[in-house]
Protein backbone atom coordinates (compact mmCIF):
# COMPACT_ATOMS: atom_id res chain seq x y z
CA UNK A 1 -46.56 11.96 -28.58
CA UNK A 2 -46.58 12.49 -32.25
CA UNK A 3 -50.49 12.75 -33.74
CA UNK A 4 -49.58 9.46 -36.00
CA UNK A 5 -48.46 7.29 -33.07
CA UNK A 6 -50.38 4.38 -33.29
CA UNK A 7 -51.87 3.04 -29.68
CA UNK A 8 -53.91 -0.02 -31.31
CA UNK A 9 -53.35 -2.42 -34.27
CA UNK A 10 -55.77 -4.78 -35.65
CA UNK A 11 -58.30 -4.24 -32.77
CA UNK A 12 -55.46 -4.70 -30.51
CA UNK A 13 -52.99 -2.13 -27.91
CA UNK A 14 -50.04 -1.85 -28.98
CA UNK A 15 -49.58 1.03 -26.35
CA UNK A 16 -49.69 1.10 -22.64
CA UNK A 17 -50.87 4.12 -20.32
CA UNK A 18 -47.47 4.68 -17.39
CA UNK A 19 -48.88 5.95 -14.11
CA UNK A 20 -46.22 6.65 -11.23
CA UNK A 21 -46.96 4.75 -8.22
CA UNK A 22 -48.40 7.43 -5.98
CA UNK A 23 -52.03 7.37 -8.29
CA UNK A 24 -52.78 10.85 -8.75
CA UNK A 25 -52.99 10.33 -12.26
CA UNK A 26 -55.05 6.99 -11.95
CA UNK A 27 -58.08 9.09 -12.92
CA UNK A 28 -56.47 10.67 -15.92
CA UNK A 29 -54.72 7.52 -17.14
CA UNK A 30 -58.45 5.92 -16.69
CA UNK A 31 -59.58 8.75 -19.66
CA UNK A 32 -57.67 8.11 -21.72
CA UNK A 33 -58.13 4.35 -21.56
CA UNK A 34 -61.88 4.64 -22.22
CA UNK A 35 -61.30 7.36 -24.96
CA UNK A 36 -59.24 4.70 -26.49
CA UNK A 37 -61.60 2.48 -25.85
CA UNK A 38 -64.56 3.90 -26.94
CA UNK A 39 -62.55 4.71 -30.68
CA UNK A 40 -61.25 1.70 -31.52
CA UNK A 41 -62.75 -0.94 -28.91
CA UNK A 42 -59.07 -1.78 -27.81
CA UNK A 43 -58.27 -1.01 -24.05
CA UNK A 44 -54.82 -0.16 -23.37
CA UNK A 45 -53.25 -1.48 -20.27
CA UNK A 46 -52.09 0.87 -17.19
CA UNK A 47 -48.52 0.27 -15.64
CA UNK A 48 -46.24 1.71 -13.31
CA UNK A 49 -43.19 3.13 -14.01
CA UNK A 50 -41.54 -0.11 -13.09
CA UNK A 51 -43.69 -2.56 -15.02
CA UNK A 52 -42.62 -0.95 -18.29
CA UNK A 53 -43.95 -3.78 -20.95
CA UNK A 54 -41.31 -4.42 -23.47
CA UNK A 55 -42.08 -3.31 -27.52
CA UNK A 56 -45.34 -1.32 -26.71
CA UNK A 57 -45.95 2.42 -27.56
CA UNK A 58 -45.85 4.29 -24.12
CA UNK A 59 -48.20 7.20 -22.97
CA UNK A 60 -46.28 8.24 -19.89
CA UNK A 61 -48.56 10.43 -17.83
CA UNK A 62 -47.35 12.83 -14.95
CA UNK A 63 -43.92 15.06 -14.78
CA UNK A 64 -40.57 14.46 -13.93
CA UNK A 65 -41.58 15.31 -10.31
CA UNK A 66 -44.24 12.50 -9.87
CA UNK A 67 -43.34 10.07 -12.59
CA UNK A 68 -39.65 8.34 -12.88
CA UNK A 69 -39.47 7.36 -16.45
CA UNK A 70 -40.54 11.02 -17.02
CA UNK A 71 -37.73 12.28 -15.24
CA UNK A 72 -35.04 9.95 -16.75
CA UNK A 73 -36.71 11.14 -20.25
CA UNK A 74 -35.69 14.79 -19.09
CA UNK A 75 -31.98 13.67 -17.63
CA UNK A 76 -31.39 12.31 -21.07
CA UNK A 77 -32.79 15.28 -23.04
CA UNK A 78 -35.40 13.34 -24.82
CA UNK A 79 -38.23 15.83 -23.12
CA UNK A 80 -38.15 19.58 -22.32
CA UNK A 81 -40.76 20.79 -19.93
CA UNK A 82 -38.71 24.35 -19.62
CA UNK A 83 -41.72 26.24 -21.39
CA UNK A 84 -44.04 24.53 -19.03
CA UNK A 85 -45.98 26.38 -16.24
């Protein structure tokens, strides 16, 4: 995610938090909905990978391994995570 992405607009999300559906990232995803929250007063919605909400700003959460729309990202060459350890 770029530093300029915008996650709320007019007190409102415009983003949503993607978990994948086995919830070891619920606690994470849960940060950085109250960081969010307690910035701008806005609180983002969590999803799964399969409720993807249509025109919102996605902060996709887990890798390729544990989240599907992470690994699609990385068929399609729109991540690396080759540097990654």
């Amino acid at each position: 995610m770029r530093l300029d992405t915008a996650l709320v607009s007019n007190g409102k999300p415009i983003a949503a938090v993607v978990v994948p559906a086995d919830g070891r990232y619920e606690a994470l995803a849960n940060s950085i909905v109250e960081r969010v929250k307690k910035t701008t007063g806005a609180e983002l919605p969590v999803v799964g990978s399969d409720q993807l909400p249509a025109g919102k700003t996605l902060v996709v959460v887990g890798g390729p391994r544990s989240n599907p729309l992470v690994a699609t990202a990385q068929e399609r060459g729109l991540v690396d995570f080759t540097e990654l350890k």
